[in-house]
C-alpha atoms as a PDB file:
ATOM      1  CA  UNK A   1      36.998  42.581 -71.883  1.00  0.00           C
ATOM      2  CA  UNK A   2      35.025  40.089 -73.701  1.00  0.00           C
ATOM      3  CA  UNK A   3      35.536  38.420 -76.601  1.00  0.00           C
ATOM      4  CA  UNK A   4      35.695  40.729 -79.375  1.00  0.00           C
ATOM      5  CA  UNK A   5      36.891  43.478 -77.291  1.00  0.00           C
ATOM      6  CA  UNK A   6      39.943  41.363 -76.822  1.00  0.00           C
ATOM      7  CA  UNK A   7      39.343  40.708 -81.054  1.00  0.00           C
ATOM      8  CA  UNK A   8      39.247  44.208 -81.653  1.00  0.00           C
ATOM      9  CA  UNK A   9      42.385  44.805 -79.955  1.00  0.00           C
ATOM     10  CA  UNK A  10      44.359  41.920 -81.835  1.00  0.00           C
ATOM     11  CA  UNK A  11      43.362  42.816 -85.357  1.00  0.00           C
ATOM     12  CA  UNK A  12      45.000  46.291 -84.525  1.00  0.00           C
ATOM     13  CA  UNK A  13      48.118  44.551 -82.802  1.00  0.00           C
ATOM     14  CA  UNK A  14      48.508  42.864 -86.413  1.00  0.00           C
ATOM     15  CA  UNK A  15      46.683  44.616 -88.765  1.00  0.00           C
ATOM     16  CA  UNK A  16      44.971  41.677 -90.057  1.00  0.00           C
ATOM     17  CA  UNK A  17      41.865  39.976 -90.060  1.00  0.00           C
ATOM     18  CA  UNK A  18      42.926  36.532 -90.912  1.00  0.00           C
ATOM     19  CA  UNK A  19      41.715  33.459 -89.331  1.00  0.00           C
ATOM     20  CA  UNK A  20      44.225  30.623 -89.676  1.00  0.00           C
ATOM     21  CA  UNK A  21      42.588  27.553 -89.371  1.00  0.00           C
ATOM     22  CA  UNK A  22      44.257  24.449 -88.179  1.00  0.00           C
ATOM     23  CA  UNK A  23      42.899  20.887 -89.671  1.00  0.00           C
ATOM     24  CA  UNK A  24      45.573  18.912 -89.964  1.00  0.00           C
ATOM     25  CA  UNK A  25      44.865  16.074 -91.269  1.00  0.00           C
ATOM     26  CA  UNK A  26      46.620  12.995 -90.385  1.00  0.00           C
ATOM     27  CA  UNK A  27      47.672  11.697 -93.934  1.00  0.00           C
ATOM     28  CA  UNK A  28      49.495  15.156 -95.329  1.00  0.00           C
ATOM     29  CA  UNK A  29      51.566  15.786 -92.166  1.00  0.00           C
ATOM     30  CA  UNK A  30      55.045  15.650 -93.372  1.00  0.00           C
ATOM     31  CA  UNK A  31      56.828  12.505 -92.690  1.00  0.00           C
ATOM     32  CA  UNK A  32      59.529  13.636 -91.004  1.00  0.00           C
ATOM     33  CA  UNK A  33      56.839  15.322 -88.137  1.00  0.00           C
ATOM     34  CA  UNK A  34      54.813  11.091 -88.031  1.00  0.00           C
ATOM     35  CA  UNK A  35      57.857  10.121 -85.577  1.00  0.00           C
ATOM     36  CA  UNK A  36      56.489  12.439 -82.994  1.00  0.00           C
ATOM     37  CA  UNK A  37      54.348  11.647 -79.522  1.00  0.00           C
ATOM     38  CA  UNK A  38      51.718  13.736 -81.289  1.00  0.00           C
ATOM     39  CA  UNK A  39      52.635  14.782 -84.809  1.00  0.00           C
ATOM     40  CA  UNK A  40      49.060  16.877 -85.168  1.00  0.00           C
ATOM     41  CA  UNK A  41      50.911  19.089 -82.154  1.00  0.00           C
ATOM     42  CA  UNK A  42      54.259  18.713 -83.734  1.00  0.00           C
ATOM     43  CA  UNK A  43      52.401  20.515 -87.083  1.00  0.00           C
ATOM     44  CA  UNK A  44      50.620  22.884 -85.818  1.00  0.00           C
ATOM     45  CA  UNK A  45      53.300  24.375 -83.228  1.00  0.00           C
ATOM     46  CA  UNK A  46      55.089  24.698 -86.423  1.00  0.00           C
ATOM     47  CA  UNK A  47      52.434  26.601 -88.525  1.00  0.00           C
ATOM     48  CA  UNK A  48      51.741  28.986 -85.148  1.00  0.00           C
ATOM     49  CA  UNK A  49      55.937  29.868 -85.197  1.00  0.00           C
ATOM     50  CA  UNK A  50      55.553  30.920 -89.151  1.00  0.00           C
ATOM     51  CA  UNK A  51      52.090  32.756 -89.088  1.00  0.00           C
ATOM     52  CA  UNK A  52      51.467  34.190 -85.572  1.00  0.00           C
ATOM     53  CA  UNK A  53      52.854  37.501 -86.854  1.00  0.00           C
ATOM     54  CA  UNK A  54      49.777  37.556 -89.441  1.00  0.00           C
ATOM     55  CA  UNK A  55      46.920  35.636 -87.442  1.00  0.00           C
ATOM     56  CA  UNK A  56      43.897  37.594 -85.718  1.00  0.00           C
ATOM     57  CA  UNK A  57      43.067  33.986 -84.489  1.00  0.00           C
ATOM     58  CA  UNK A  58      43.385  30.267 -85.036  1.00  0.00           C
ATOM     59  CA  UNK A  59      40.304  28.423 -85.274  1.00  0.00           C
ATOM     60  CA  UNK A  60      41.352  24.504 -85.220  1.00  0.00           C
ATOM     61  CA  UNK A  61      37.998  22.294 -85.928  1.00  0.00           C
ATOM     62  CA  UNK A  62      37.336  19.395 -83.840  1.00  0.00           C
ATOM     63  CA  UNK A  63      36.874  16.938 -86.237  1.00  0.00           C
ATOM     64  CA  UNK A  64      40.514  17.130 -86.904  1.00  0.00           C
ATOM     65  CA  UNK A  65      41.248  16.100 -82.232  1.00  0.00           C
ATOM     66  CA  UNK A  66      38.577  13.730 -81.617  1.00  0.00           C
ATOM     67  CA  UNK A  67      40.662  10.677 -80.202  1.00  0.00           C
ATOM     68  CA  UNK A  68      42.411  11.034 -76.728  1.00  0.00           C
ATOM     69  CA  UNK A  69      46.120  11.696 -78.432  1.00  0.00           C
ATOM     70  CA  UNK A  70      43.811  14.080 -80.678  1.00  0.00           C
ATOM     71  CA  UNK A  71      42.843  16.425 -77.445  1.00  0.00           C
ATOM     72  CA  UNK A  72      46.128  16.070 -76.155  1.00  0.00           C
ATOM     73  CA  UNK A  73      47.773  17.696 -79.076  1.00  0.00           C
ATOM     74  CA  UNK A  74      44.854  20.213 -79.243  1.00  0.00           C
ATOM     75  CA  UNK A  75      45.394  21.528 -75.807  1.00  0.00           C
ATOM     76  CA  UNK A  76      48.883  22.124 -76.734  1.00  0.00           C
ATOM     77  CA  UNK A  77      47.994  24.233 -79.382  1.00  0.00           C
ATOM     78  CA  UNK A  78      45.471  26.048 -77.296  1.00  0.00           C
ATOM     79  CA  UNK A  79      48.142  26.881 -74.875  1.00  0.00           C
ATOM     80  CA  UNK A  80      50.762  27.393 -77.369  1.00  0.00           C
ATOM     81  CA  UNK A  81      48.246  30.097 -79.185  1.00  0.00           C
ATOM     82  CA  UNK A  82      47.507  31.531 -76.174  1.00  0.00           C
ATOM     83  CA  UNK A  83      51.726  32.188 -75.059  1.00  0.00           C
ATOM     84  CA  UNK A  84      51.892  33.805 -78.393  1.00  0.00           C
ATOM     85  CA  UNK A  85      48.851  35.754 -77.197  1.00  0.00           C
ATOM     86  CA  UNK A  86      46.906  35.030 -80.554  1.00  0.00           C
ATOM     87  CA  UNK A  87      42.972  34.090 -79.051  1.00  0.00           C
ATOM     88  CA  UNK A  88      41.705  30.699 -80.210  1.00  0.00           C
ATOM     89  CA  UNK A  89      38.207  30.060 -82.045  1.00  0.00           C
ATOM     90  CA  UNK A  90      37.166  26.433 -81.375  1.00  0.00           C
ATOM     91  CA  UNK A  91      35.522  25.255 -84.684  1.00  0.00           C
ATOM     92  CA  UNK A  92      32.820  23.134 -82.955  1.00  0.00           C
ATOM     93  CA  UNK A  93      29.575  23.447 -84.415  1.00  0.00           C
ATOM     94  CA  UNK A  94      28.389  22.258 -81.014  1.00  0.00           C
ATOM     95  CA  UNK A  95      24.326  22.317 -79.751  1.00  0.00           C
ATOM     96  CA  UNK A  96      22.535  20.118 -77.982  1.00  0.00           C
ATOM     97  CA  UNK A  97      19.623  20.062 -75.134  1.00  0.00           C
ATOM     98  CA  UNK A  98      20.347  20.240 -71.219  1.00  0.00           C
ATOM     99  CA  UNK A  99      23.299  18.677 -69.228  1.00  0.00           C
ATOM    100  CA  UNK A 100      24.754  18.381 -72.719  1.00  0.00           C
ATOM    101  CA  UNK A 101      24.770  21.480 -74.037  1.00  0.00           C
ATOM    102  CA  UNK A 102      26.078  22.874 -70.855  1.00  0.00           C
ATOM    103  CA  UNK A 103      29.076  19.975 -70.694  1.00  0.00           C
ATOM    104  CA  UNK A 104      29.813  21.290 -74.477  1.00  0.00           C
ATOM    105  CA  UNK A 105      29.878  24.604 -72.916  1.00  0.00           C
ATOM    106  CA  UNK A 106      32.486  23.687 -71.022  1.00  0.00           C
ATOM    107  CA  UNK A 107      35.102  23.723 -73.835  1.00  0.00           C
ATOM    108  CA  UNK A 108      34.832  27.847 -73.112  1.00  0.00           C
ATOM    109  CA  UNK A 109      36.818  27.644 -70.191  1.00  0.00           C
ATOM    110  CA  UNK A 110      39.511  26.854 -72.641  1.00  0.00           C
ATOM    111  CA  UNK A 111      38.643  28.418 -75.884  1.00  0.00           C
ATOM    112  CA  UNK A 112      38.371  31.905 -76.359  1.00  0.00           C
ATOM    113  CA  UNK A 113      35.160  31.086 -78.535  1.00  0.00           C
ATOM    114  CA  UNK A 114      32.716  28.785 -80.526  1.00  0.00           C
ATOM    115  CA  UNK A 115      30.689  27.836 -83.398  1.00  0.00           C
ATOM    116  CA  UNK A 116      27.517  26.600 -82.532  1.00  0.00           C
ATOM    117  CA  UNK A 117      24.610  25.415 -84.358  1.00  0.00           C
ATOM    118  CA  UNK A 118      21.092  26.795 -84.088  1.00  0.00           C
ATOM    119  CA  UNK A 119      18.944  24.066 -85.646  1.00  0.00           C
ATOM    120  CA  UNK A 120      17.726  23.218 -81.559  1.00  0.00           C
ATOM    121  CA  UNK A 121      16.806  27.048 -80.904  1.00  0.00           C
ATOM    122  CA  UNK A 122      17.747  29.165 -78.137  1.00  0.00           C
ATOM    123  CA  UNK A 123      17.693  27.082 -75.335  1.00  0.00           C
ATOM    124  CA  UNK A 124      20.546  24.583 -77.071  1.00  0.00           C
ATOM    125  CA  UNK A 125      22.161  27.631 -77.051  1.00  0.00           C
ATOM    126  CA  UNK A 126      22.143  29.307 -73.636  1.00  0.00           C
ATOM    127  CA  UNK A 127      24.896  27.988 -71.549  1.00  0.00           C
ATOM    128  CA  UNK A 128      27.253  29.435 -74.744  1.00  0.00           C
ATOM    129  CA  UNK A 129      25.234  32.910 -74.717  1.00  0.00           C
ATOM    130  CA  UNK A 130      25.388  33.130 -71.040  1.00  0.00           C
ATOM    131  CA  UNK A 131      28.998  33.463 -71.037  1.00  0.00           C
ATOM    132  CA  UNK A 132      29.640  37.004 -71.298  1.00  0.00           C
ATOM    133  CA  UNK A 133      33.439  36.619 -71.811  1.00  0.00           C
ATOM    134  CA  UNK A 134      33.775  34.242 -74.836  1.00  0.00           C
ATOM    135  CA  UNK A 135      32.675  34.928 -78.465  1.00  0.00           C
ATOM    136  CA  UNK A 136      30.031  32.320 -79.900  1.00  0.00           C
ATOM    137  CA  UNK A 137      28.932  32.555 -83.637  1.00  0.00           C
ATOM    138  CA  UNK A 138      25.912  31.091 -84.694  1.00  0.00           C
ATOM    139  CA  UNK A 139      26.120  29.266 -88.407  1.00  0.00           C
ATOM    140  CA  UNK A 140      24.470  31.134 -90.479  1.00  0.00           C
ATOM    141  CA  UNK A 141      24.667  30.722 -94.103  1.00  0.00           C
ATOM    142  CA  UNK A 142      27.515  28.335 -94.870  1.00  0.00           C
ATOM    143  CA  UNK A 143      29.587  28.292 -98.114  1.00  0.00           C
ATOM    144  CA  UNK A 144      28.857  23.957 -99.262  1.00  0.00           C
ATOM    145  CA  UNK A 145      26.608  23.463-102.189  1.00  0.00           C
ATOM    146  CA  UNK A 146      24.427  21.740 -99.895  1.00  0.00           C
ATOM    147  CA  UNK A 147      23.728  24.139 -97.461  1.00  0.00           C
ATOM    148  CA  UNK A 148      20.873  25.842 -99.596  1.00  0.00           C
ATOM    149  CA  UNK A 149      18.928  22.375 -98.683  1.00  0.00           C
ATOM    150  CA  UNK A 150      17.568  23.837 -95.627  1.00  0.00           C
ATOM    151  CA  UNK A 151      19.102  27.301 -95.021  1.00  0.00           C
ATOM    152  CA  UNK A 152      17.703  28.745 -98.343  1.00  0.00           C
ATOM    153  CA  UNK A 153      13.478  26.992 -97.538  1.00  0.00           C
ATOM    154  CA  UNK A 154      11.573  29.989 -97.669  1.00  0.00           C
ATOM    155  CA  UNK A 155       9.217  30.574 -94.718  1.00  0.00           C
ATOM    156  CA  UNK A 156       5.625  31.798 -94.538  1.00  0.00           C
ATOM    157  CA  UNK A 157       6.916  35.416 -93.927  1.00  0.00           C
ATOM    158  CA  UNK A 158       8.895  35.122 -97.130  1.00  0.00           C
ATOM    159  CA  UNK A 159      12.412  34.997 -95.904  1.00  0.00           C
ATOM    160  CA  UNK A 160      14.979  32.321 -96.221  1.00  0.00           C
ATOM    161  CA  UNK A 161      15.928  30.097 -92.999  1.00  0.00           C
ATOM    162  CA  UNK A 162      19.183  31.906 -93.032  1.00  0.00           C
ATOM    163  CA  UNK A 163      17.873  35.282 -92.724  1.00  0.00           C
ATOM    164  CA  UNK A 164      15.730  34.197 -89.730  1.00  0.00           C
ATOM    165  CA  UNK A 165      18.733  32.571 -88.123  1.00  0.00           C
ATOM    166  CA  UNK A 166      20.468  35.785 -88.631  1.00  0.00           C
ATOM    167  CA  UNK A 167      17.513  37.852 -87.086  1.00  0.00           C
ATOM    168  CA  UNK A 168      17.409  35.523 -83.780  1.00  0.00           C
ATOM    169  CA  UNK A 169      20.827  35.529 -83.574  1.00  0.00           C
ATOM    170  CA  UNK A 170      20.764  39.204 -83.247  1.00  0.00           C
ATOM    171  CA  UNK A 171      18.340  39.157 -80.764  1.00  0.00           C
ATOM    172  CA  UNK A 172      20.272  36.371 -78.667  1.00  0.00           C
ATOM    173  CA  UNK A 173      23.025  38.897 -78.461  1.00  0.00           C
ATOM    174  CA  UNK A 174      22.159  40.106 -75.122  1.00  0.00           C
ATOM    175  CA  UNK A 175      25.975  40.212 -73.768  1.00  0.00           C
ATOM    176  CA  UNK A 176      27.421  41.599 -76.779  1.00  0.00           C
ATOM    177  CA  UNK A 177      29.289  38.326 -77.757  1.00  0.00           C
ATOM    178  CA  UNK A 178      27.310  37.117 -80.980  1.00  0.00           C
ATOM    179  CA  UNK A 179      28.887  36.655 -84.112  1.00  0.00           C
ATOM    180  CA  UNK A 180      27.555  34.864 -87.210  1.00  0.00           C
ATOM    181  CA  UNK A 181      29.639  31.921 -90.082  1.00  0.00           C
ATOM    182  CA  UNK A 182      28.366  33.478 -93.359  1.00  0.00           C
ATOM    183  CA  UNK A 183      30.376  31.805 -96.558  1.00  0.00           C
ATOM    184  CA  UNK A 184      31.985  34.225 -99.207  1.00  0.00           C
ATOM    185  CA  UNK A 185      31.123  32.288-101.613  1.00  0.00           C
ATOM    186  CA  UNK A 186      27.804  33.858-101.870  1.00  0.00           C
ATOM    187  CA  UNK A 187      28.672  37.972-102.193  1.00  0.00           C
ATOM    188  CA  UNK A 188      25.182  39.007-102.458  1.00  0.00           C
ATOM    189  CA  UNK A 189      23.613  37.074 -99.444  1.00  0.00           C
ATOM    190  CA  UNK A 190      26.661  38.649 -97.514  1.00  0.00           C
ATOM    191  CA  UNK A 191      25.953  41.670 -98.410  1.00  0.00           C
ATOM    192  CA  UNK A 192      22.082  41.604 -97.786  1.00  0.00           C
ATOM    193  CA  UNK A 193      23.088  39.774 -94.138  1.00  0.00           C
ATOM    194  CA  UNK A 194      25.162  43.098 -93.632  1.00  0.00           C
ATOM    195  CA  UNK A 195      22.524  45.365 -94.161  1.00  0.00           C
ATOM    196  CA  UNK A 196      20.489  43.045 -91.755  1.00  0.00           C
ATOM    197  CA  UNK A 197      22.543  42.689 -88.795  1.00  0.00           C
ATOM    198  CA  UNK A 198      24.951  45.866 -88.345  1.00  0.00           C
ATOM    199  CA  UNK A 199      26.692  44.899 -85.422  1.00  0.00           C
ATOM    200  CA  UNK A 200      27.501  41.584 -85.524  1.00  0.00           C
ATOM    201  CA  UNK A 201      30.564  40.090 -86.412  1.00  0.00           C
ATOM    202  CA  UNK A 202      30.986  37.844 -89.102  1.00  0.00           C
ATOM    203  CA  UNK A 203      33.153  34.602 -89.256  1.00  0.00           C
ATOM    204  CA  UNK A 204      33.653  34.443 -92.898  1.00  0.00           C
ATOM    205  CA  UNK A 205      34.986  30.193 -94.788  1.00  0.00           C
ATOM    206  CA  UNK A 206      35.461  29.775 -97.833  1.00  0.00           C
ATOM    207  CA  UNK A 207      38.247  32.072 -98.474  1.00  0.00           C
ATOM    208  CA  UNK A 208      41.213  29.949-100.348  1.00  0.00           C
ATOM    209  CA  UNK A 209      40.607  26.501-101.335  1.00  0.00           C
ATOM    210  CA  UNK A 210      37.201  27.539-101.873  1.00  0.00           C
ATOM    211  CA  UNK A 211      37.314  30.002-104.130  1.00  0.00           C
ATOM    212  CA  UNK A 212      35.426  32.731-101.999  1.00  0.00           C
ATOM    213  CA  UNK A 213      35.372  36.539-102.714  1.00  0.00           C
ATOM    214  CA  UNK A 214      37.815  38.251-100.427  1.00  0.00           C
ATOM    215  CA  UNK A 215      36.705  41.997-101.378  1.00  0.00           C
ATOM    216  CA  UNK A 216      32.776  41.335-100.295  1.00  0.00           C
ATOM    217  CA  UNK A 217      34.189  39.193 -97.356  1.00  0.00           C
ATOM    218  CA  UNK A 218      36.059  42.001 -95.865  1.00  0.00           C
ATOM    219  CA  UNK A 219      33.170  44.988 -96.806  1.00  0.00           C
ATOM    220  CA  UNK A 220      30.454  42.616 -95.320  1.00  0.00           C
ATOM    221  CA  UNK A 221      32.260  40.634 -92.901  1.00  0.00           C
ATOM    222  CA  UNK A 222      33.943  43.331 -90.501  1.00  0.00           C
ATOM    223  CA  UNK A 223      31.242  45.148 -88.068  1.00  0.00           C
ATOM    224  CA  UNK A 224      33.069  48.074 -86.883  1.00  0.00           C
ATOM    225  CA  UNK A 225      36.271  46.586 -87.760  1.00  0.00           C
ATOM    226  CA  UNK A 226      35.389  43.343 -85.985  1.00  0.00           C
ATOM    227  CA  UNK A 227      35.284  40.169 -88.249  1.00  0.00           C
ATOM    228  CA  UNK A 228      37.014  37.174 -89.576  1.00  0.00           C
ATOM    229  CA  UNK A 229      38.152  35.813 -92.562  1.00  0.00           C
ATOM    230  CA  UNK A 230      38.997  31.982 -92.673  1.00  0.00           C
ATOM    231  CA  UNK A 231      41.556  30.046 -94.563  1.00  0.00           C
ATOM    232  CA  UNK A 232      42.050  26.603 -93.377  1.00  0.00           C
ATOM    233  CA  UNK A 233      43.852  24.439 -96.593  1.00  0.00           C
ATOM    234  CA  UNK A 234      44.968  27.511 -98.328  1.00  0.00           C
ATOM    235  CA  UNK A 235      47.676  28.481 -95.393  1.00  0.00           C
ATOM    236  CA  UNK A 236      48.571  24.981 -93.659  1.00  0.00           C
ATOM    237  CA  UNK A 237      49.116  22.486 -96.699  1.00  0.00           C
ATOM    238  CA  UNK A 238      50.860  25.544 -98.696  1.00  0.00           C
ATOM    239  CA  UNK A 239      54.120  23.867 -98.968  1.00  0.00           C
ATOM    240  CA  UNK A 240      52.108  21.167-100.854  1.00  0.00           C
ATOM    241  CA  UNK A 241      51.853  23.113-103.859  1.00  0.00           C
ATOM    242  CA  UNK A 242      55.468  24.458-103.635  1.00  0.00           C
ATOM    243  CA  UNK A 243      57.002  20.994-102.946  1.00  0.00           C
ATOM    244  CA  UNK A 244      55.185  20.200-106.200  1.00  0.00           C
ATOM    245  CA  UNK A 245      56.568  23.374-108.184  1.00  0.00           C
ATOM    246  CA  UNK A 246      60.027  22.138-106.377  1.00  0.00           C
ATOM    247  CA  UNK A 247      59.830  18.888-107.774  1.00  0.00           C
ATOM    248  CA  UNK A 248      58.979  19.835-111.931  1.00  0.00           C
ATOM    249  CA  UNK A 249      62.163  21.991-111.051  1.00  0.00           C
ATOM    250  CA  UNK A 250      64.102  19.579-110.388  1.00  0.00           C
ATOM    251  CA  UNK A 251      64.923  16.133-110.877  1.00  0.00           C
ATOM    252  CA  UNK A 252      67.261  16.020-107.478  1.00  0.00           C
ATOM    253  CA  UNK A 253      64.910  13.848-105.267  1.00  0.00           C
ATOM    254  CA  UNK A 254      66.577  15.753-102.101  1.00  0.00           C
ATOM    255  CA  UNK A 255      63.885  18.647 -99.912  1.00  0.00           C
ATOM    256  CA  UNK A 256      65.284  21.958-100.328  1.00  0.00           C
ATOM    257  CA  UNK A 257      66.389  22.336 -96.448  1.00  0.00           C
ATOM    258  CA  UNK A 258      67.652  20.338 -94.193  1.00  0.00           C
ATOM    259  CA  UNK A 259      65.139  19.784 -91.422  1.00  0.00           C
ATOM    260  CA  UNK A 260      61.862  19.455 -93.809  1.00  0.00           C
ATOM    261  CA  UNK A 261      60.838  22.426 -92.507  1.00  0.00           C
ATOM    262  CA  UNK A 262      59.837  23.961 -96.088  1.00  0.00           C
ATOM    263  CA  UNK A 263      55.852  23.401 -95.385  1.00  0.00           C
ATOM    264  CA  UNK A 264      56.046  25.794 -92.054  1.00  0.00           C
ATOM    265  CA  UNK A 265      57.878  29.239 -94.154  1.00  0.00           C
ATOM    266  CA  UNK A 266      55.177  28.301 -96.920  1.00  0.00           C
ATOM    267  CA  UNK A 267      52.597  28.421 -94.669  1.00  0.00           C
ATOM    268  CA  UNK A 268      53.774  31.654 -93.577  1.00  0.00           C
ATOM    269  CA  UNK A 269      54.224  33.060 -96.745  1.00  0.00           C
ATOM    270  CA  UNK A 270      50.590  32.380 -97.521  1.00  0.00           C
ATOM    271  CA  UNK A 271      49.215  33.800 -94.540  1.00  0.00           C
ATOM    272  CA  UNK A 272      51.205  36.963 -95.066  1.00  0.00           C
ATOM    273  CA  UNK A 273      49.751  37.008 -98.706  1.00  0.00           C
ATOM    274  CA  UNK A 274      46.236  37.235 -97.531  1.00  0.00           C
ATOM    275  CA  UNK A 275      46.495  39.126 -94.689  1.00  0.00           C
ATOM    276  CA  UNK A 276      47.892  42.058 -97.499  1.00  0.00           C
ATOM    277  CA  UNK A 277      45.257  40.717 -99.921  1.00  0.00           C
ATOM    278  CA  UNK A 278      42.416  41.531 -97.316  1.00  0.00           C
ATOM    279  CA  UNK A 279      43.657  44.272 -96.280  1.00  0.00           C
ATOM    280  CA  UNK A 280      43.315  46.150 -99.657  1.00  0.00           C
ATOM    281  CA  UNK A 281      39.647  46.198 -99.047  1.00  0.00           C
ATOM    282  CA  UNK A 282      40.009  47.230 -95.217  1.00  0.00           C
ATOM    283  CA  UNK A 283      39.107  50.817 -93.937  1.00  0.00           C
ATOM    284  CA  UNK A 284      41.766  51.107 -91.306  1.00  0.00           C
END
């Protein structure tokens, strides 16, 4: 089975289409977790144990691992993802030319898939392409202000950079394991990308902290069920906003459990909220 075979079969297993991605960032990991060997592991085992039950996949981006105790704890969440049989979406945005690309290609034999970037065409792509079991999406049209610098330049032909990369990226899909990142911030480019490229997947930021549009990222975003919607901030740093709420509650100074582990059931909670919040606009 390749990638979104094995996709296809845990959106079903859960009934959800949520991506849960996993960024944590150094200076809002609870204090209690900072006496750990590695206390991005120590989170993020955490926020798998609360939101499993509600994740399609976890995509955890790079930026957040790259020191050595940084890949440590990110190949304990790999494996930890994996025993809880939830596949793992390596936020990457990863292309280069040659021996490079191919050692970046590597990172598949761990992942379950990719992001990749297409700015160096095709053949910055291949080694990800050529592997028929993991998913790669291609960036498409992404959801920051900036992006419209380049990916909105019209070309000769008339169409937008984005719409091209969408059209090659179709025809790169030789092995049936090509997905595009299109933002939800933009409902009407998803929507046109839709009606572009039927059949390919969509890995949908910008759901949450950035205000994205969850109805148009679920009716453009899903090919044949297939798709993902992301929510990085939204889910992990929940308990942020309810320790706040806690504390204009209350003027006691104490948490409000005993092993500070409030920020893991909030994170829960929230990606239980948008898993039923998607799946209002889902045609099970």
């Amino acid at each position: 089975m390749n990638f979104f075979d094995r996709l296809h079969d845990r959106i079903r297993t859960v009934d959800s289409v949520v991506s849960v991605g996993l960024d944590p960032d150094p200076s809002r990991i609870p204090d209690h977790l900072q006496e750990h060997d590695l206390p991005r592991w120590a989170f993020n085992r955490r926020i798998i144990d609360a939101t499993h039950e509600h994740a399609a996949v976890y995509k955890p981006n790079a930026a957040f691992y790259e020191d050595p105790d940084g890949w440590r704890a990110l190949e304990e969440t790999i494996a930890y993802a994996h025993g809880k049989n939830v596949p793992v979406l390596l936020d990457a945005k990863r292309a280069d030319i040659g021996n490079t690309t191919r050692q970046y290609a590597q990172m598949l034999e761990k992942v379950d898939a990719i992001t990749v970037n297409p700015y160096m065409g095709r053949d910055s792509l291949q080694p990800f392409l050529a592997d028929e079991e993991s998913g790669v999406f291609v960036l498409c049209r992404t959801s920051n202000p900036g992006g419209a610098d380049i990916q909105d330049l019209e070309l000769e032909t008339g169409e937008p950079v984005y719409e091209r990369v969408a059209a090659l990226a179709d025809l790169w899909n030789e092995n049936d394991n090509v997905g595009l990142v299109v933002g939800a911030t933009q409902p009407a480019e998803l929507e046109e990308l839709r009606e572009q490229v039927p059949d390919l997947p969509f890995l949908v930021p910008g759901i949450g902290a950035q205000g994205g549009d969850a109805e148009a990222a679920v009716e453009y975003g899903l090919a044949n069920g297939v798709g993902l919607v992301n929510s990085s901030r939204g889910i992990i740093f929940a308990g942020e906003d309810s320790e706040a709420r806690s504390a204009s509650d209350s003027r006691a100074a104490e948490p409000r459990d005993d092993d500070g582990e409030d920020f893991a059931s909030a994170s829960g909670q929230a990606a239980k909220r948008l898993k039923k919040r998607l799946n209002q606009y889902r045609d099970h």
